[in-house]
PDB file of N, CA and C in Angstrom:
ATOM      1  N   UNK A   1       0.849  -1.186   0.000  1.00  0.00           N
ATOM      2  CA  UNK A   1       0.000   0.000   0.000  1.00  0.00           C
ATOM      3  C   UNK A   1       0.891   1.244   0.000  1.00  0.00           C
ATOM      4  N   UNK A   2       0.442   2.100  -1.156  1.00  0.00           N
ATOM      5  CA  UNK A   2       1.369   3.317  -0.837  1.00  0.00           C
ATOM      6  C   UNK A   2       1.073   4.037   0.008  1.00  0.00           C
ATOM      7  N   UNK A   3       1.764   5.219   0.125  1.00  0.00           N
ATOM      8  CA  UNK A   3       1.365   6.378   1.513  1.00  0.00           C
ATOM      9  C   UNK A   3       1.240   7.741   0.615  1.00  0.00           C
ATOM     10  N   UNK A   4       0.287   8.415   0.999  1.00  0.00           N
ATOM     11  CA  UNK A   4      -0.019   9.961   0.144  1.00  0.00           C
ATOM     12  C   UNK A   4      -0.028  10.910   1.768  1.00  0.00           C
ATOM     13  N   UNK A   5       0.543  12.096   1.898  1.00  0.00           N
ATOM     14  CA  UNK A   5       0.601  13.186   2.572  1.00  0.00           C
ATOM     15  C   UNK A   5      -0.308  14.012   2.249  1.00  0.00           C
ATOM     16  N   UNK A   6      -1.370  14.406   2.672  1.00  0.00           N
ATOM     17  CA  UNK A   6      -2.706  15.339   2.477  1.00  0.00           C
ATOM     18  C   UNK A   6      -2.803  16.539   3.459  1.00  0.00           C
ATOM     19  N   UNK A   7      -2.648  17.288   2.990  1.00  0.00           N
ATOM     20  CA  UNK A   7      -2.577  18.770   3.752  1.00  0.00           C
ATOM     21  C   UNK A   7      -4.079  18.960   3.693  1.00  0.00           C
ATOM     22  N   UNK A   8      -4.768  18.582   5.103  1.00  0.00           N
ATOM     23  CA  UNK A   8      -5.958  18.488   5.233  1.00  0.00           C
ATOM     24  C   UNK A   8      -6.698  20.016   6.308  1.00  0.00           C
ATOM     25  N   UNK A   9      -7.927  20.623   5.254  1.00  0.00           N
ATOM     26  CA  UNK A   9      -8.370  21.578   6.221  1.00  0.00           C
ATOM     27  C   UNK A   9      -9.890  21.537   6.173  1.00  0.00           C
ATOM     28  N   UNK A  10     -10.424  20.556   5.896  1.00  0.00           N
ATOM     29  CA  UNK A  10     -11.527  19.972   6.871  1.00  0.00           C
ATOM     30  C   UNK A  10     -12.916  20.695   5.418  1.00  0.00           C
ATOM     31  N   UNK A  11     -11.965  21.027   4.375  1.00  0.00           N
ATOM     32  CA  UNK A  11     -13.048  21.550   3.274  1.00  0.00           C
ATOM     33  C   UNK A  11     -13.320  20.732   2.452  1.00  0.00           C
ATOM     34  N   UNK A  12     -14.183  21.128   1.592  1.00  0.00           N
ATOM     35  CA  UNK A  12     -14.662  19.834   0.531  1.00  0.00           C
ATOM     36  C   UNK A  12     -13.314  19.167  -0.245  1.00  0.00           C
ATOM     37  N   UNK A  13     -12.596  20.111  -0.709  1.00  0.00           N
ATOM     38  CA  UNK A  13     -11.655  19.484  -1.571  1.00  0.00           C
ATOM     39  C   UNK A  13     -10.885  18.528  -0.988  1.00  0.00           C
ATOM     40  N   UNK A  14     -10.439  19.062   0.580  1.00  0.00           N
ATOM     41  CA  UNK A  14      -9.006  18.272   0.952  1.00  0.00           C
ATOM     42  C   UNK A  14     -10.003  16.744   1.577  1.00  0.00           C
ATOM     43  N   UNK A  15     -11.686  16.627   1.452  1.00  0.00           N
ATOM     44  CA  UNK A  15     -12.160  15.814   2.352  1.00  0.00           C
ATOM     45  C   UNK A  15     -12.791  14.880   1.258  1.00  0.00           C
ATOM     46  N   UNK A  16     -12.659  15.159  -0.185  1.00  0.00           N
ATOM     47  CA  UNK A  16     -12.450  14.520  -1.004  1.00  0.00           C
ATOM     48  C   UNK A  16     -11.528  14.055  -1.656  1.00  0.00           C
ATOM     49  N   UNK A  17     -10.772  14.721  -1.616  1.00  0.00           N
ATOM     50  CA  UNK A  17      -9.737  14.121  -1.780  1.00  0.00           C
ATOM     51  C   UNK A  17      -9.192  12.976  -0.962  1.00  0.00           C
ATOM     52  N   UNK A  18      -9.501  12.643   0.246  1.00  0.00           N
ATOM     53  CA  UNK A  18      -9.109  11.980   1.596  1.00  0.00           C
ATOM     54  C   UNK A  18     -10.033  11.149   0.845  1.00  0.00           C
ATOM     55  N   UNK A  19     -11.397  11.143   0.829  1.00  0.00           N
ATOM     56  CA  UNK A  19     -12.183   9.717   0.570  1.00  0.00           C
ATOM     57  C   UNK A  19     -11.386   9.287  -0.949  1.00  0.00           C
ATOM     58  N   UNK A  20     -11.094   9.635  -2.298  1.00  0.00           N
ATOM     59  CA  UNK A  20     -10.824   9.132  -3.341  1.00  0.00           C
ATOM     60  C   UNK A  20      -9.139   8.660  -2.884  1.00  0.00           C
ATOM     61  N   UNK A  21      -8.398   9.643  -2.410  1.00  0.00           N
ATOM     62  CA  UNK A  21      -7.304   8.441  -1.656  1.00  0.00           C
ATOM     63  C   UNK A  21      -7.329   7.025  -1.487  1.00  0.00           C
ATOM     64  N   UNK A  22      -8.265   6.821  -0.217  1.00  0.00           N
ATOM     65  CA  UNK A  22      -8.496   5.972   0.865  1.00  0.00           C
ATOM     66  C   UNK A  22      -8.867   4.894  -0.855  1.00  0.00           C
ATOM     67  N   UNK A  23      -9.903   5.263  -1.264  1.00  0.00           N
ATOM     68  CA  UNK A  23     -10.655   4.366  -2.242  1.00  0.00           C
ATOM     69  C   UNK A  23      -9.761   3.479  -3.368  1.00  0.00           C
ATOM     70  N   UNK A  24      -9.014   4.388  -3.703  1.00  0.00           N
ATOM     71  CA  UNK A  24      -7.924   3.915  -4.362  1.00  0.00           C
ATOM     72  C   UNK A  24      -7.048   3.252  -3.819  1.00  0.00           C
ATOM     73  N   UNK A  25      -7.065   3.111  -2.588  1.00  0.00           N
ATOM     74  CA  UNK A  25      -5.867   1.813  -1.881  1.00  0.00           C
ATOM     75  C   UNK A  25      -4.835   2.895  -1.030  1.00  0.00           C
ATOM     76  N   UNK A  26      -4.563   3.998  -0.924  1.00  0.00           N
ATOM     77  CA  UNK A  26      -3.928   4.731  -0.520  1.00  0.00           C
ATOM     78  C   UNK A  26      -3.595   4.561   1.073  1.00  0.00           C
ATOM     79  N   UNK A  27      -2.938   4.856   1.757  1.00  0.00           N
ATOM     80  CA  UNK A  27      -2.420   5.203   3.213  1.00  0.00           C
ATOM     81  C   UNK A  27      -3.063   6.572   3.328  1.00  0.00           C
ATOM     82  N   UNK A  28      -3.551   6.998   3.780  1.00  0.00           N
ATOM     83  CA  UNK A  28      -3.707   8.642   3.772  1.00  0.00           C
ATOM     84  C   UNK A  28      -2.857   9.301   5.132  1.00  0.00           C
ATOM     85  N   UNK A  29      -2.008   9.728   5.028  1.00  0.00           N
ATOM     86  CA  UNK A  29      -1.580  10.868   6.336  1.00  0.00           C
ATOM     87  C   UNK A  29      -2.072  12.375   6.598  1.00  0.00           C
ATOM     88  N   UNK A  30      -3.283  12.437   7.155  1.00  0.00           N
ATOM     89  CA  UNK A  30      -3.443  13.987   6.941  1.00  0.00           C
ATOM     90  C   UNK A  30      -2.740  15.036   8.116  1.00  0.00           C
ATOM     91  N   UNK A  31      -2.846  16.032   7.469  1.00  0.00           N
ATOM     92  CA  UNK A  31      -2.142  17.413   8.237  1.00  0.00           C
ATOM     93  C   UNK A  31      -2.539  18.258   8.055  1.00  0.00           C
ATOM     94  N   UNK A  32      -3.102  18.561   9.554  1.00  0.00           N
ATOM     95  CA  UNK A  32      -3.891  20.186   9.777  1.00  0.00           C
ATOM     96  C   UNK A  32      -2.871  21.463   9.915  1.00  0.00           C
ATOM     97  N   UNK A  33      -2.531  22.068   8.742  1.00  0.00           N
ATOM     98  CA  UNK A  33      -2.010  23.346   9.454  1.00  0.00           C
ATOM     99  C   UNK A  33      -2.756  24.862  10.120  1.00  0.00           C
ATOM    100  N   UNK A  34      -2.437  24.776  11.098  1.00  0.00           N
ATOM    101  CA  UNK A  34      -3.198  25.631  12.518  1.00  0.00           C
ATOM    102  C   UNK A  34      -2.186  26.955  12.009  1.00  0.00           C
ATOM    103  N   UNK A  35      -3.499  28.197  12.148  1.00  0.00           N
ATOM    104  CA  UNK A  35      -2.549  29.824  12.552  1.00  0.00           C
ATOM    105  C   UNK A  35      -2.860  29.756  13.995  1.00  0.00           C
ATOM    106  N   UNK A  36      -3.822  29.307  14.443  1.00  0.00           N
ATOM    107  CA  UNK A  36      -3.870  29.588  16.083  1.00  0.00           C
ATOM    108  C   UNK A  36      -4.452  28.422  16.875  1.00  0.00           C
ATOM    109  N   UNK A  37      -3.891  27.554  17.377  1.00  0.00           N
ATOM    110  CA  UNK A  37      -3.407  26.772  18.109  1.00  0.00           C
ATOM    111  C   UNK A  37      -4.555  26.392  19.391  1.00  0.00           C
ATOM    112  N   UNK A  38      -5.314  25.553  19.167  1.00  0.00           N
ATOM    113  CA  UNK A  38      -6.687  24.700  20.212  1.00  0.00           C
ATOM    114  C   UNK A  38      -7.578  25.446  19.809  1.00  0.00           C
ATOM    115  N   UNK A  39      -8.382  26.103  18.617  1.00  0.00           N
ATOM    116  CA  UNK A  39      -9.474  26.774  18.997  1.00  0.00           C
ATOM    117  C   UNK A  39     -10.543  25.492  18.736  1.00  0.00           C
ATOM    118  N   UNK A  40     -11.667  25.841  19.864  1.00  0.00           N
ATOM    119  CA  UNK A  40     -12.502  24.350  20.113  1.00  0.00           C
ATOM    120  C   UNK A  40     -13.045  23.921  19.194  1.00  0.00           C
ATOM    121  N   UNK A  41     -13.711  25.272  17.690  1.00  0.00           N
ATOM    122  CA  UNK A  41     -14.502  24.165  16.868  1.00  0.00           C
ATOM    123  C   UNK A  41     -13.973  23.623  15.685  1.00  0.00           C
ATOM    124  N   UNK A  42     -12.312  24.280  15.653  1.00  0.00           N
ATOM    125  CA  UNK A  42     -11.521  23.324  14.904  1.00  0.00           C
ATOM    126  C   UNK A  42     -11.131  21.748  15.313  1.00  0.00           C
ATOM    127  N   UNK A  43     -10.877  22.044  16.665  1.00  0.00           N
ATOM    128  CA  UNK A  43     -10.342  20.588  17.185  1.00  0.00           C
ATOM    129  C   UNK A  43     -11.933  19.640  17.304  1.00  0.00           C
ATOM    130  N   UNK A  44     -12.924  20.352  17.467  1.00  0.00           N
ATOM    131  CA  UNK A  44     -14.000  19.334  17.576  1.00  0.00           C
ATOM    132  C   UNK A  44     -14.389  19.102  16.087  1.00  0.00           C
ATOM    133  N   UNK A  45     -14.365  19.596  14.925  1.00  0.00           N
ATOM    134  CA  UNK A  45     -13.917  18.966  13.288  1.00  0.00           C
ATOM    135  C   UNK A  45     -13.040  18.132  13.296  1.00  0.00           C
ATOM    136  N   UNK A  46     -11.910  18.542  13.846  1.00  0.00           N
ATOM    137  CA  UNK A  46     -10.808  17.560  13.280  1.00  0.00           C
ATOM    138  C   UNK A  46     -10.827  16.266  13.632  1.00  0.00           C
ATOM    139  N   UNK A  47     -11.876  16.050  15.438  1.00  0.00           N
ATOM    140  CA  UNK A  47     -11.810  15.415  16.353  1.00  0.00           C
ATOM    141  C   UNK A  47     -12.941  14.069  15.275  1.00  0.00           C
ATOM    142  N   UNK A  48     -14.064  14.800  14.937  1.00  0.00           N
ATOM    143  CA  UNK A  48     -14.864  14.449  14.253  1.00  0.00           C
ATOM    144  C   UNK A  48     -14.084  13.680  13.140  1.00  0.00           C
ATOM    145  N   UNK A  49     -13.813  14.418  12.087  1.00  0.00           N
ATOM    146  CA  UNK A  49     -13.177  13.404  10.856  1.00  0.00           C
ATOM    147  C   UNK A  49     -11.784  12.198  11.825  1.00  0.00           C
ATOM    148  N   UNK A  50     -11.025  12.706  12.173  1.00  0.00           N
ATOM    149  CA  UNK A  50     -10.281  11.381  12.978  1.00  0.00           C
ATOM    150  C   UNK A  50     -11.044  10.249  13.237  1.00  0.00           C
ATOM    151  N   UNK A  51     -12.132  10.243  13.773  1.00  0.00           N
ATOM    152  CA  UNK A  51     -13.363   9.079  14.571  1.00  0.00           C
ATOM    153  C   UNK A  51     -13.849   8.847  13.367  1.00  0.00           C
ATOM    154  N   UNK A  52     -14.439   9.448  12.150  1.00  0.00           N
ATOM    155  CA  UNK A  52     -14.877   9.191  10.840  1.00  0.00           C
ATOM    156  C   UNK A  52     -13.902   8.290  10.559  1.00  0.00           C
ATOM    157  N   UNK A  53     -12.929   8.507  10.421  1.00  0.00           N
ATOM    158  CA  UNK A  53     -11.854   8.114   9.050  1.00  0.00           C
ATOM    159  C   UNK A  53     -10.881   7.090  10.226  1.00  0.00           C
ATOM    160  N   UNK A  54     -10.896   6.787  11.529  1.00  0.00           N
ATOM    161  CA  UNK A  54     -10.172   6.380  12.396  1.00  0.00           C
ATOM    162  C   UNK A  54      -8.923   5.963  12.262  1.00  0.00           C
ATOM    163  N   UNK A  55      -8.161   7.650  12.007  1.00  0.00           N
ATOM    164  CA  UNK A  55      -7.208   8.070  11.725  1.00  0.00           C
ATOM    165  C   UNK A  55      -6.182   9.692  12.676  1.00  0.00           C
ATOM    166  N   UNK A  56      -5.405   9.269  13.071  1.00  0.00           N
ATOM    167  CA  UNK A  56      -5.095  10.402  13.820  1.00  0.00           C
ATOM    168  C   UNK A  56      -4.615  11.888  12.670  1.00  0.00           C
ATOM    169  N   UNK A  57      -4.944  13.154  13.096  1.00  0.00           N
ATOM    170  CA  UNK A  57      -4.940  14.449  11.889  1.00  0.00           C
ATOM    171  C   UNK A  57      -3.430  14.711  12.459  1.00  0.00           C
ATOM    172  N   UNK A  58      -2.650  14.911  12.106  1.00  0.00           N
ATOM    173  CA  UNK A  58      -1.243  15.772  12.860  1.00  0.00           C
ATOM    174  C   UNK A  58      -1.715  17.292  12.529  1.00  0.00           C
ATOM    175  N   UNK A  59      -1.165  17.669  13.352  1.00  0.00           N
ATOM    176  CA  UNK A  59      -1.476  19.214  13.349  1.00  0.00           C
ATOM    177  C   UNK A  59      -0.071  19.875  13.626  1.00  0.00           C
ATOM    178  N   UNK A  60       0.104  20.936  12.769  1.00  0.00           N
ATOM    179  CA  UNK A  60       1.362  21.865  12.620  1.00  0.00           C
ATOM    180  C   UNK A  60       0.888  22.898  12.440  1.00  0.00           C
ATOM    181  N   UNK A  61       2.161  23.744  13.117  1.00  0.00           N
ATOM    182  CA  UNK A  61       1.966  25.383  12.846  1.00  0.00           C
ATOM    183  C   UNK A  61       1.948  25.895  11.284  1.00  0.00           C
ATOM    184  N   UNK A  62       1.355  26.660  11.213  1.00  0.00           N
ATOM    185  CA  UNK A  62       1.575  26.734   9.446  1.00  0.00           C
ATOM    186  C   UNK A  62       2.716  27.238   8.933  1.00  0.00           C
ATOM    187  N   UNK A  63       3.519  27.878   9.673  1.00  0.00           N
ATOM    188  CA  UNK A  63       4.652  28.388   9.572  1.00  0.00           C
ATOM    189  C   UNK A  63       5.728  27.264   9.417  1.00  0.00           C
ATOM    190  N   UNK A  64       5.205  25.698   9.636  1.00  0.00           N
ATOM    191  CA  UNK A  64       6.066  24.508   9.517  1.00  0.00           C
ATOM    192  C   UNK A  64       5.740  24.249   7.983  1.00  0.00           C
ATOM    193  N   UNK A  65       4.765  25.036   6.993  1.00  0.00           N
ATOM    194  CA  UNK A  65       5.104  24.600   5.553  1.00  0.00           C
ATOM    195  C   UNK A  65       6.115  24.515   5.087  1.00  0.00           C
ATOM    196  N   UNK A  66       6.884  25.761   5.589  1.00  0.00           N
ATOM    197  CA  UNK A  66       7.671  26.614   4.511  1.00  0.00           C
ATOM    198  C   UNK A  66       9.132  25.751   4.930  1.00  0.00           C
ATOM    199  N   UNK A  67       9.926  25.385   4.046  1.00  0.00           N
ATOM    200  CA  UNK A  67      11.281  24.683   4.276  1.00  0.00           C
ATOM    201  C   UNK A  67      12.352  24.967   3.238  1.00  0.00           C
ATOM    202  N   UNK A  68      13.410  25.789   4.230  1.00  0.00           N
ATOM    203  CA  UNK A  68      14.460  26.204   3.789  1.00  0.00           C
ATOM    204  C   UNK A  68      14.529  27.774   4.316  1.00  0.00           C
ATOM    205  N   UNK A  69      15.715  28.279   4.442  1.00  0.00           N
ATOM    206  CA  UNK A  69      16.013  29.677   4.450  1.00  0.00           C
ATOM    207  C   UNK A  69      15.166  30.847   3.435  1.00  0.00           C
ATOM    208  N   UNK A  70      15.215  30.364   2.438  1.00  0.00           N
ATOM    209  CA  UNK A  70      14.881  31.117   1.302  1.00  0.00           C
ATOM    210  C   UNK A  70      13.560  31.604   1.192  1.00  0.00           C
ATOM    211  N   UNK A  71      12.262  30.424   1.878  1.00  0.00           N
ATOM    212  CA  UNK A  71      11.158  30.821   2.208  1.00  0.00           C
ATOM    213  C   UNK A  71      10.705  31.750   3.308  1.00  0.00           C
ATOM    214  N   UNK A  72      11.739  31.924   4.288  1.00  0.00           N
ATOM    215  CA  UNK A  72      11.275  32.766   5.585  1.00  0.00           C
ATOM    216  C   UNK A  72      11.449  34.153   4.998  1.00  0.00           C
ATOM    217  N   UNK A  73      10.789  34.762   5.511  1.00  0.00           N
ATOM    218  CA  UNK A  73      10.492  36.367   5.918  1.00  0.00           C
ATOM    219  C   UNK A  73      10.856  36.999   6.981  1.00  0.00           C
TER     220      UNK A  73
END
């Protein structure tokens, strides 16, 4: 089974994309990138699709996209 990385934010696209993944045989790893950090009715979405999909979401700062020197500001 392969593995796909899904930069997941709980909208139609990234939550279709997650089901046509999965369907296709895929691993799915998703990743929430957060600007602000526990707000409740994100984590109770995310909490939600995890128990859907019974799959843990990783969650990163969004500022963890960017990689390399060249991208910072």
């Amino acid at each position: 089974m392969d593995t796909v990385v899904l930069s997941f934010s709980a909208g139609k696209d990234s939550l279709g994309t997650w089901i046509a993944a999965r369907e296709a045989g895929f691993k799915v790893i998703p990743i929430y990138f957060y600007q602000f950090p526990g707000l409740e009715f994100v984590e109770k979405t995310l909490g939600y699709y995890e128990e859907k999909f019974k799959r843990h979401i990783i969650r990163l700062r969004s500022e963890e996209r960017r990689v390399g020197k060249e991208c910072r500001s």
